[in-house]
C-alpha atoms as a PDB file:
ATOM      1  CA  UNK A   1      26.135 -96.401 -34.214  1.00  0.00           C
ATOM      2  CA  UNK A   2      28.747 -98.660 -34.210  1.00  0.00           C
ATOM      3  CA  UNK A   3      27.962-102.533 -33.144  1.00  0.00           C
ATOM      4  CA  UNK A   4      29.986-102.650 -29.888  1.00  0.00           C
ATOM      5  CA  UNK A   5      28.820 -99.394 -29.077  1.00  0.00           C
ATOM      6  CA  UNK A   6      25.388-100.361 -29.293  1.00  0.00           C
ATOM      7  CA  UNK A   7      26.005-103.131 -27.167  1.00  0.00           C
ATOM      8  CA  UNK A   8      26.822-100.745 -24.602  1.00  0.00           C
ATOM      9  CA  UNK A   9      24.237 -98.765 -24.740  1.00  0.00           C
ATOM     10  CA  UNK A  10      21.949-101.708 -24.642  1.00  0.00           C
ATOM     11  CA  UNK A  11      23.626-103.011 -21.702  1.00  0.00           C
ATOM     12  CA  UNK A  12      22.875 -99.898 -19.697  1.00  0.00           C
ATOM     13  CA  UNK A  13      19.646-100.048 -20.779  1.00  0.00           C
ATOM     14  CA  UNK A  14      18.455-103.129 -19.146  1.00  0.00           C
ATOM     15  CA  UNK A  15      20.897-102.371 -16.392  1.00  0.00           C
ATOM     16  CA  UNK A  16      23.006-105.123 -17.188  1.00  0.00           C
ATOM     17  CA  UNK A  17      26.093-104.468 -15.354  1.00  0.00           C
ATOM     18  CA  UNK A  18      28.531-107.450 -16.374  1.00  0.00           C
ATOM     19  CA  UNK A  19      28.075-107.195 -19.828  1.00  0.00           C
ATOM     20  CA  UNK A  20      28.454-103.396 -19.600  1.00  0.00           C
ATOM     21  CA  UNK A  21      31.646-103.692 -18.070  1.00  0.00           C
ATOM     22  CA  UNK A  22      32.685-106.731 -20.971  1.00  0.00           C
ATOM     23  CA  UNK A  23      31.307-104.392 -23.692  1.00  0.00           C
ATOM     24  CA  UNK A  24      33.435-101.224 -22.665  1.00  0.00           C
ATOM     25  CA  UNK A  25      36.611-103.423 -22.108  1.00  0.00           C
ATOM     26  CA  UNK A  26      36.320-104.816 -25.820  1.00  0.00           C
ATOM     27  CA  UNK A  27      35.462-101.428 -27.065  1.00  0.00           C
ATOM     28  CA  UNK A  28      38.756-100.174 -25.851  1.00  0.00           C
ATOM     29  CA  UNK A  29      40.614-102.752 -27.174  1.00  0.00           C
ATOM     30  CA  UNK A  30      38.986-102.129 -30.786  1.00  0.00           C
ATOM     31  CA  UNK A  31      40.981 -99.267 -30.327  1.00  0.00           C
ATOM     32  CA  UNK A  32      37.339 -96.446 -30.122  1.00  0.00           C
ATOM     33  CA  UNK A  33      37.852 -93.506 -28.627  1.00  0.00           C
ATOM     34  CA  UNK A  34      36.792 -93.292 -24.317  1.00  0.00           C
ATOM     35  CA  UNK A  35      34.623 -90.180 -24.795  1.00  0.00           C
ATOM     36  CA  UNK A  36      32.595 -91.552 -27.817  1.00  0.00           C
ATOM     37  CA  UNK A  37      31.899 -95.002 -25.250  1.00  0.00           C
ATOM     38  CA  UNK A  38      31.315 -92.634 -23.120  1.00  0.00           C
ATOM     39  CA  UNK A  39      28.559 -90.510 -24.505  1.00  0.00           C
ATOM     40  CA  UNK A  40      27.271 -92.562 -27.547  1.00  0.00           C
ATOM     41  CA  UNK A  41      27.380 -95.525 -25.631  1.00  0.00           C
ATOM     42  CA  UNK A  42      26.165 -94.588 -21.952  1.00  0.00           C
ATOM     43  CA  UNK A  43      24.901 -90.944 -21.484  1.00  0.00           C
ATOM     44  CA  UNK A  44      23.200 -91.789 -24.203  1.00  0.00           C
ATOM     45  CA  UNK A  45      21.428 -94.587 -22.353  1.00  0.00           C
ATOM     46  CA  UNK A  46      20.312 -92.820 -19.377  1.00  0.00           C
ATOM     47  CA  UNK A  47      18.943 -89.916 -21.250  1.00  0.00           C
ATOM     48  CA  UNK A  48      16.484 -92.725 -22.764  1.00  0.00           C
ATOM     49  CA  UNK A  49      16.535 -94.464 -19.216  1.00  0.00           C
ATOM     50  CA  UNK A  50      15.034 -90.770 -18.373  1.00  0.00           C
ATOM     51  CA  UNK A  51      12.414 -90.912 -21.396  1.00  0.00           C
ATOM     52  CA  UNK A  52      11.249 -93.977 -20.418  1.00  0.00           C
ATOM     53  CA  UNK A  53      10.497 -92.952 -16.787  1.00  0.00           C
ATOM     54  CA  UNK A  54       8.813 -89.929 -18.151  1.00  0.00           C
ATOM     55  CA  UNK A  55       6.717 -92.124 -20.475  1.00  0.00           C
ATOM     56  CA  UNK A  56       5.618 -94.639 -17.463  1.00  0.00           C
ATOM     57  CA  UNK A  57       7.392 -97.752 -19.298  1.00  0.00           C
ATOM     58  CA  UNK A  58      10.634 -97.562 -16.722  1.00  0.00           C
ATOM     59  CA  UNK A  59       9.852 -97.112 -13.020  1.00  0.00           C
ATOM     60  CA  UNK A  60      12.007 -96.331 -10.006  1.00  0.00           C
ATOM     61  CA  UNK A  61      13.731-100.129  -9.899  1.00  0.00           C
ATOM     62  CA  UNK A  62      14.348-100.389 -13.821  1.00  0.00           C
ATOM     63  CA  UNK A  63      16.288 -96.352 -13.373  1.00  0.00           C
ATOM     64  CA  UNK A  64      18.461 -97.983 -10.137  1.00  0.00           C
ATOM     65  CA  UNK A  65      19.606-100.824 -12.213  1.00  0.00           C
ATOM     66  CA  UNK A  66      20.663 -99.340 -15.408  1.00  0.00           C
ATOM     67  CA  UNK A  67      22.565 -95.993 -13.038  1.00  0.00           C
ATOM     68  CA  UNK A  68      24.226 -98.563 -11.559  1.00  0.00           C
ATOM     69  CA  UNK A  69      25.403-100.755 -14.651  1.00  0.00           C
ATOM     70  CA  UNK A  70      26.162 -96.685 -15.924  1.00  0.00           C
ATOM     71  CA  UNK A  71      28.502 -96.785 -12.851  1.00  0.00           C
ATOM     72  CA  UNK A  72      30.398 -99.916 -13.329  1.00  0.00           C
ATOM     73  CA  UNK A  73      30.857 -98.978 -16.763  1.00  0.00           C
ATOM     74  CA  UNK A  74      32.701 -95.517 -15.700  1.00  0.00           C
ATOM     75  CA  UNK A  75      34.446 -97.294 -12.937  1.00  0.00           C
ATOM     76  CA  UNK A  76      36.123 -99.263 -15.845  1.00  0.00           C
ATOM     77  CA  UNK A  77      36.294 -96.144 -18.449  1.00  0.00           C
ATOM     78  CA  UNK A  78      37.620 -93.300 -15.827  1.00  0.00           C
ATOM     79  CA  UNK A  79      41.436 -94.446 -16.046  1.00  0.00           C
ATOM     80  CA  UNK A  80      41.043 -93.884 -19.992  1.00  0.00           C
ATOM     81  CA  UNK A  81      39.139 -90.158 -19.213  1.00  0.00           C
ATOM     82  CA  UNK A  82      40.359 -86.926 -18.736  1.00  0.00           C
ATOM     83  CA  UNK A  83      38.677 -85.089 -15.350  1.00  0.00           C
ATOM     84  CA  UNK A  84      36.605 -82.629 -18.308  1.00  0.00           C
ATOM     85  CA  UNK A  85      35.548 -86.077 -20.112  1.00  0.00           C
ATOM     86  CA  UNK A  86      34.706 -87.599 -17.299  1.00  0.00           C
ATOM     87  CA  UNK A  87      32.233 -84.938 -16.064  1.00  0.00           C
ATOM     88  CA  UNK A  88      31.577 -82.765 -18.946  1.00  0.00           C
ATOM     89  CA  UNK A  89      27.595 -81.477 -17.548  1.00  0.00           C
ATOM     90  CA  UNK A  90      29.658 -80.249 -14.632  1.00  0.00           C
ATOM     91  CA  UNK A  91      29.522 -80.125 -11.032  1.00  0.00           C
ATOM     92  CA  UNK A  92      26.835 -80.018  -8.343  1.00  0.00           C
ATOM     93  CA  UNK A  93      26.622 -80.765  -4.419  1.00  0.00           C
ATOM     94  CA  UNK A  94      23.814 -82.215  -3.536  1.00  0.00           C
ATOM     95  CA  UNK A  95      22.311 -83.434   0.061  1.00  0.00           C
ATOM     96  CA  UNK A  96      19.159 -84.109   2.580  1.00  0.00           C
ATOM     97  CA  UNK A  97      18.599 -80.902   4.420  1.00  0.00           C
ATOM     98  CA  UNK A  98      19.457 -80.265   8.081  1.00  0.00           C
ATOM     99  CA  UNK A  99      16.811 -82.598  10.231  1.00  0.00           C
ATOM    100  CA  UNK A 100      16.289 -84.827   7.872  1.00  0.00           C
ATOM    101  CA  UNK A 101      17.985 -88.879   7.466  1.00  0.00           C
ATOM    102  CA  UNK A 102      15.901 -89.730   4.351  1.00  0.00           C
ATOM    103  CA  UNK A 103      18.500 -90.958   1.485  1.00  0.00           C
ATOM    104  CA  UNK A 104      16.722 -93.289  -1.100  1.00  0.00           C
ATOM    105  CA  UNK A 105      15.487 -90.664  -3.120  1.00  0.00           C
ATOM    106  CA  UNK A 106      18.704 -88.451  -3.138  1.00  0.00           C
ATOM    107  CA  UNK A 107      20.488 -91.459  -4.465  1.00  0.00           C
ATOM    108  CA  UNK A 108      18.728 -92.434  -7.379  1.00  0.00           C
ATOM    109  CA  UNK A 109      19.119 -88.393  -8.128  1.00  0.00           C
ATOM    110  CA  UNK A 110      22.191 -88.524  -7.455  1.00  0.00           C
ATOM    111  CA  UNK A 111      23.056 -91.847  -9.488  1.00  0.00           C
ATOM    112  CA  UNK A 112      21.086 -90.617 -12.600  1.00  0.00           C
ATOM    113  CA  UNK A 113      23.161 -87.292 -12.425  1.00  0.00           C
ATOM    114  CA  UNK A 114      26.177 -89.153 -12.537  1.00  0.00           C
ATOM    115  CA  UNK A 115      25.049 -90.746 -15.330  1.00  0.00           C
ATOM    116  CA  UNK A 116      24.363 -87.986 -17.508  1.00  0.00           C
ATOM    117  CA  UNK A 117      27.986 -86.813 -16.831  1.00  0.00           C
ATOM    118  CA  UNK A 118      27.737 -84.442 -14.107  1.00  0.00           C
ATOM    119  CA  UNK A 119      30.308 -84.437 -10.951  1.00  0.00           C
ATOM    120  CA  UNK A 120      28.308 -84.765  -7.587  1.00  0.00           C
ATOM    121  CA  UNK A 121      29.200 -83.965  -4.392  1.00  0.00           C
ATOM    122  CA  UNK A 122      27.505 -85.873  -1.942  1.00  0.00           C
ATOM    123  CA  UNK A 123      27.398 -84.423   1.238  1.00  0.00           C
ATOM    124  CA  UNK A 124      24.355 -86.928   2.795  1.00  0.00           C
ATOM    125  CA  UNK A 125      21.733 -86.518   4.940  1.00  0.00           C
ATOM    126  CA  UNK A 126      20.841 -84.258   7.916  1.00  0.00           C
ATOM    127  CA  UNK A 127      23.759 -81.613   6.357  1.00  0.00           C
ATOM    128  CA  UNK A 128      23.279 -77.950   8.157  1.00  0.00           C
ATOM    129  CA  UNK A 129      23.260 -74.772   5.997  1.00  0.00           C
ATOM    130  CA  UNK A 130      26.760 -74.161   6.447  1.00  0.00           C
ATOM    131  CA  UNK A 131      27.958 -77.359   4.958  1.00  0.00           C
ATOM    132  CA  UNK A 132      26.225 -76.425   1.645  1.00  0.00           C
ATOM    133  CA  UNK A 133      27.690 -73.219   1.799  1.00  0.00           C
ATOM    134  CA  UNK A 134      31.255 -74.203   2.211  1.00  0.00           C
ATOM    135  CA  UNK A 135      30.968 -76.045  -0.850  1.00  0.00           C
ATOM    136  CA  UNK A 136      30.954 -72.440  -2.672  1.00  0.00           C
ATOM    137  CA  UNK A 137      34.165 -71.871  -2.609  1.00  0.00           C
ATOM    138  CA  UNK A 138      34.920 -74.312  -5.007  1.00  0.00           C
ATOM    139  CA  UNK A 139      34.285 -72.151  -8.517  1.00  0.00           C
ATOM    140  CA  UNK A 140      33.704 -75.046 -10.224  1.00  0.00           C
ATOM    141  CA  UNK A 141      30.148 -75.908  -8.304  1.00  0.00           C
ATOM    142  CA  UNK A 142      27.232 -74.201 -10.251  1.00  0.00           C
ATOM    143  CA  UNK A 143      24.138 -76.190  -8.504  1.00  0.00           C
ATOM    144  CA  UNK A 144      23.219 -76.990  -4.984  1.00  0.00           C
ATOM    145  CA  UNK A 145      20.901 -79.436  -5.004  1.00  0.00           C
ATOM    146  CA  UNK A 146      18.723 -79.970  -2.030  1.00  0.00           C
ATOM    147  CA  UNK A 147      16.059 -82.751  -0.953  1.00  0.00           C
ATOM    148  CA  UNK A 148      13.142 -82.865   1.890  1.00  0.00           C
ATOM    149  CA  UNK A 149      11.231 -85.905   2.518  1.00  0.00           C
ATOM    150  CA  UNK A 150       9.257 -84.893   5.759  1.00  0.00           C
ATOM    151  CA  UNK A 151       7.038 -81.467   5.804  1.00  0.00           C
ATOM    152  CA  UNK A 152       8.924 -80.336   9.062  1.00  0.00           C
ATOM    153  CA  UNK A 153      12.510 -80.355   7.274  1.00  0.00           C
ATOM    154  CA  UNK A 154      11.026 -78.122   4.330  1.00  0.00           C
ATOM    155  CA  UNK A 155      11.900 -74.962   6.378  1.00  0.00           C
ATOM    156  CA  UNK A 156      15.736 -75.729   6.219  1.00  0.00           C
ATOM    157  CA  UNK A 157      15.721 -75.178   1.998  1.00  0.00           C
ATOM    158  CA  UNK A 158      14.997 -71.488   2.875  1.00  0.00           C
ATOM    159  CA  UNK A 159      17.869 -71.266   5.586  1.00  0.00           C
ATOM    160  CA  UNK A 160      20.109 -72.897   2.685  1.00  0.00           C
ATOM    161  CA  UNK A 161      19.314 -70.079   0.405  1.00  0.00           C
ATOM    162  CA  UNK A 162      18.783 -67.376   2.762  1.00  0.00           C
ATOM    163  CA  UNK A 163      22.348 -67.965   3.892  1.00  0.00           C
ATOM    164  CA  UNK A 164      23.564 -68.068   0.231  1.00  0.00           C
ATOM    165  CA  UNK A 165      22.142 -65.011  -0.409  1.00  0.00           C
ATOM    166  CA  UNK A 166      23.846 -63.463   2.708  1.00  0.00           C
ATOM    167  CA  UNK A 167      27.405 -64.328   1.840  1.00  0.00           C
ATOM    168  CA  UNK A 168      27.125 -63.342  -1.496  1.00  0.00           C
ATOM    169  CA  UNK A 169      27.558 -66.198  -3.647  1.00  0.00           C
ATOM    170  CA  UNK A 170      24.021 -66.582  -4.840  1.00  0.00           C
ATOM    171  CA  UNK A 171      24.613 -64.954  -8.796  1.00  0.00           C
ATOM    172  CA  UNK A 172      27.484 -67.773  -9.303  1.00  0.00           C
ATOM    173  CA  UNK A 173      25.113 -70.957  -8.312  1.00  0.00           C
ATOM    174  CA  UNK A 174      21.888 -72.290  -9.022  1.00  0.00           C
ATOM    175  CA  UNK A 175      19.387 -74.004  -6.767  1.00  0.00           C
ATOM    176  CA  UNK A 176      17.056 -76.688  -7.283  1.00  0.00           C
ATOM    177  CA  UNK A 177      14.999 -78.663  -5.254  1.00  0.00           C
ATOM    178  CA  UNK A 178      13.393 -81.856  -4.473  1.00  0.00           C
ATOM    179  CA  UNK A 179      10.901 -84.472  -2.309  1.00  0.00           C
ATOM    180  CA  UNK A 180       7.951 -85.895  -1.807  1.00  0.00           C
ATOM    181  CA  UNK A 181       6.158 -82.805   0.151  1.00  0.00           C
ATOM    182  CA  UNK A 182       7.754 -80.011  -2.325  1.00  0.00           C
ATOM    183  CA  UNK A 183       5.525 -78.175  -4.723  1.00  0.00           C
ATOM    184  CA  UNK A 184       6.521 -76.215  -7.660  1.00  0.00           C
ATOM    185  CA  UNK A 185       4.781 -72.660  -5.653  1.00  0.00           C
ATOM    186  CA  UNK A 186       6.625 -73.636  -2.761  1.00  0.00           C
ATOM    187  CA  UNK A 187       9.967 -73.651  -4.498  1.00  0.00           C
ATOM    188  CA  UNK A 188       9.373 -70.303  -6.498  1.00  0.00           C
ATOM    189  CA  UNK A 189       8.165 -68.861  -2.794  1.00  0.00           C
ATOM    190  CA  UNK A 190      11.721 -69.628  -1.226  1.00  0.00           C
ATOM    191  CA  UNK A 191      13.649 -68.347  -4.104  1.00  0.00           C
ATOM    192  CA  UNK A 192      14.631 -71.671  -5.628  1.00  0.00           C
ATOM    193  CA  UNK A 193      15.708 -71.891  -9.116  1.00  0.00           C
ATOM    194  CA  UNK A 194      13.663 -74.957  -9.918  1.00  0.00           C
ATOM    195  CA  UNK A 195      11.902 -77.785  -8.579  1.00  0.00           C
ATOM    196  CA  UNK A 196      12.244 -81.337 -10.089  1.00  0.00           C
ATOM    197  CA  UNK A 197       9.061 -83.957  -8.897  1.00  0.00           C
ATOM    198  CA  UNK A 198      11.558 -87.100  -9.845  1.00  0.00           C
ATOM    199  CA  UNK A 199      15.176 -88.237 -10.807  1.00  0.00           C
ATOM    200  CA  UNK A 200      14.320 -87.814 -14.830  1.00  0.00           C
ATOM    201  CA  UNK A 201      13.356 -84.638 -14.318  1.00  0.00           C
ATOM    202  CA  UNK A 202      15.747 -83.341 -11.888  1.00  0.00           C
ATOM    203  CA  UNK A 203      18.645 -84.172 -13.980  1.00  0.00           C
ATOM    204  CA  UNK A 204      17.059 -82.157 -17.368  1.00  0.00           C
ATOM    205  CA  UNK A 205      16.378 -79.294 -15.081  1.00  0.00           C
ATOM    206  CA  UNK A 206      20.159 -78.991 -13.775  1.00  0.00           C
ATOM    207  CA  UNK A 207      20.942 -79.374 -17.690  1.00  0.00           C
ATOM    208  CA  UNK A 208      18.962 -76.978 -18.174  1.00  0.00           C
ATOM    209  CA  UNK A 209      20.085 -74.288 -15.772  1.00  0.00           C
ATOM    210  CA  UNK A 210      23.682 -74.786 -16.957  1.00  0.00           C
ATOM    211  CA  UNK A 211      22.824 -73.933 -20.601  1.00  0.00           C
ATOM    212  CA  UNK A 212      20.857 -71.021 -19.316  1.00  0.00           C
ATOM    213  CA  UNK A 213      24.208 -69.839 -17.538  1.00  0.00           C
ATOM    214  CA  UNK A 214      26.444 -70.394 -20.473  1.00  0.00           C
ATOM    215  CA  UNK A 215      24.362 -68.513 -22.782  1.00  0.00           C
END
């Protein structure tokens, strides 16, 4: 790997957001191409960012520093991107299901999907089956992404799919889930696609899925 682009990918390591930005702004002017700073220099990153969690040496503050240094880096890369460069994973809506105003969690999924190049939708918290669904008729969405932090807002993941199922859509999208009081069962009971316990593992699920649906 190149010096400067190692110096990126260091910087969004230890979530080191100035430098990032400094690093990425040289690297342009040394005349290297967007899409290799890009992905040798930052999706790179937080797919170790990711390992680490997995392997108990990064925890939840060490992943929210280094998705955000991820972000300032693309804020200064996008104008030098394409729209498939900048999001080359793909797209996905994510949100807190109806009856529920619990947003920490989605966030950090939401941050390290970014991150690994995906294009997220954020619709928020307390969002009503219908507002998932209307983001269907965008062709380009292939997950739905939904989160529960309190047992009595669990329900509301079935309505999501239920009503998915109803209108048609559900061959062209995938589902996953998420939050403290989900289980693995419970998702497969509902109909879910998959279940991810944490950020890490949400975003190699979704990557996962898609390469499933390509195939």
């Amino acid at each position: 790997m190149e010096p400067i682009i190692q110096q990126v990918y260091s910087c969004v390591l230890t979530g080191n957001q100035k430098e990032v930005v400094q690093k990425i702004k040289k690297a342009i002017q040394l005349g290297f191409s967007p899409v290799l700073i890009m992905n040798d220099g930052m999706i790179s990153a937080m797919t170790e960012v990711g390992l680490l969690f997995e392997k108990g040496e990064y925890f939840v503050p060490e992943m929210l520093v280094a998705a955000r240094a991820m972000q300032a880096g693309m804020h200064v890369l996008k104008p030098y991107l394409s729209v498939v460069d900048v999001y080359p994973a793909g797209k996905l809506v994510i949100g807190t299901v109806k009856g529920d105003f619990h947003d920490i969690g989605k966030n950090l999924v939401k941050m390290m999907l970014e991150g690994s190049g995906f294009e997220v939708i954020d619709l928020g918290v307390d969002v009503d089956p219908e507002t998932f669904l209307s983001k269907l008729v965008d062709p380009g969405v292939k997950i739905i992404a939904m989160s529960a932090l309190i047992t009595t807002t669990m329900e509301a993941m079935q309505s999501v799919i239920s009503m998915i199922e109803n209108s048609g859509t559900r061959q062209q999208v995938k589902v996953i889930v998420g939050g403290a009081p989900l289980t693995e069962e419970y998702a497969r009971r509902i109909g879910a696609d998959g279940y991810a316990p944490d950020a890490s593992r949400a975003v190699k699920l979704a990557k996962s899925l898609l390469n499933k649906n390509s195939t």
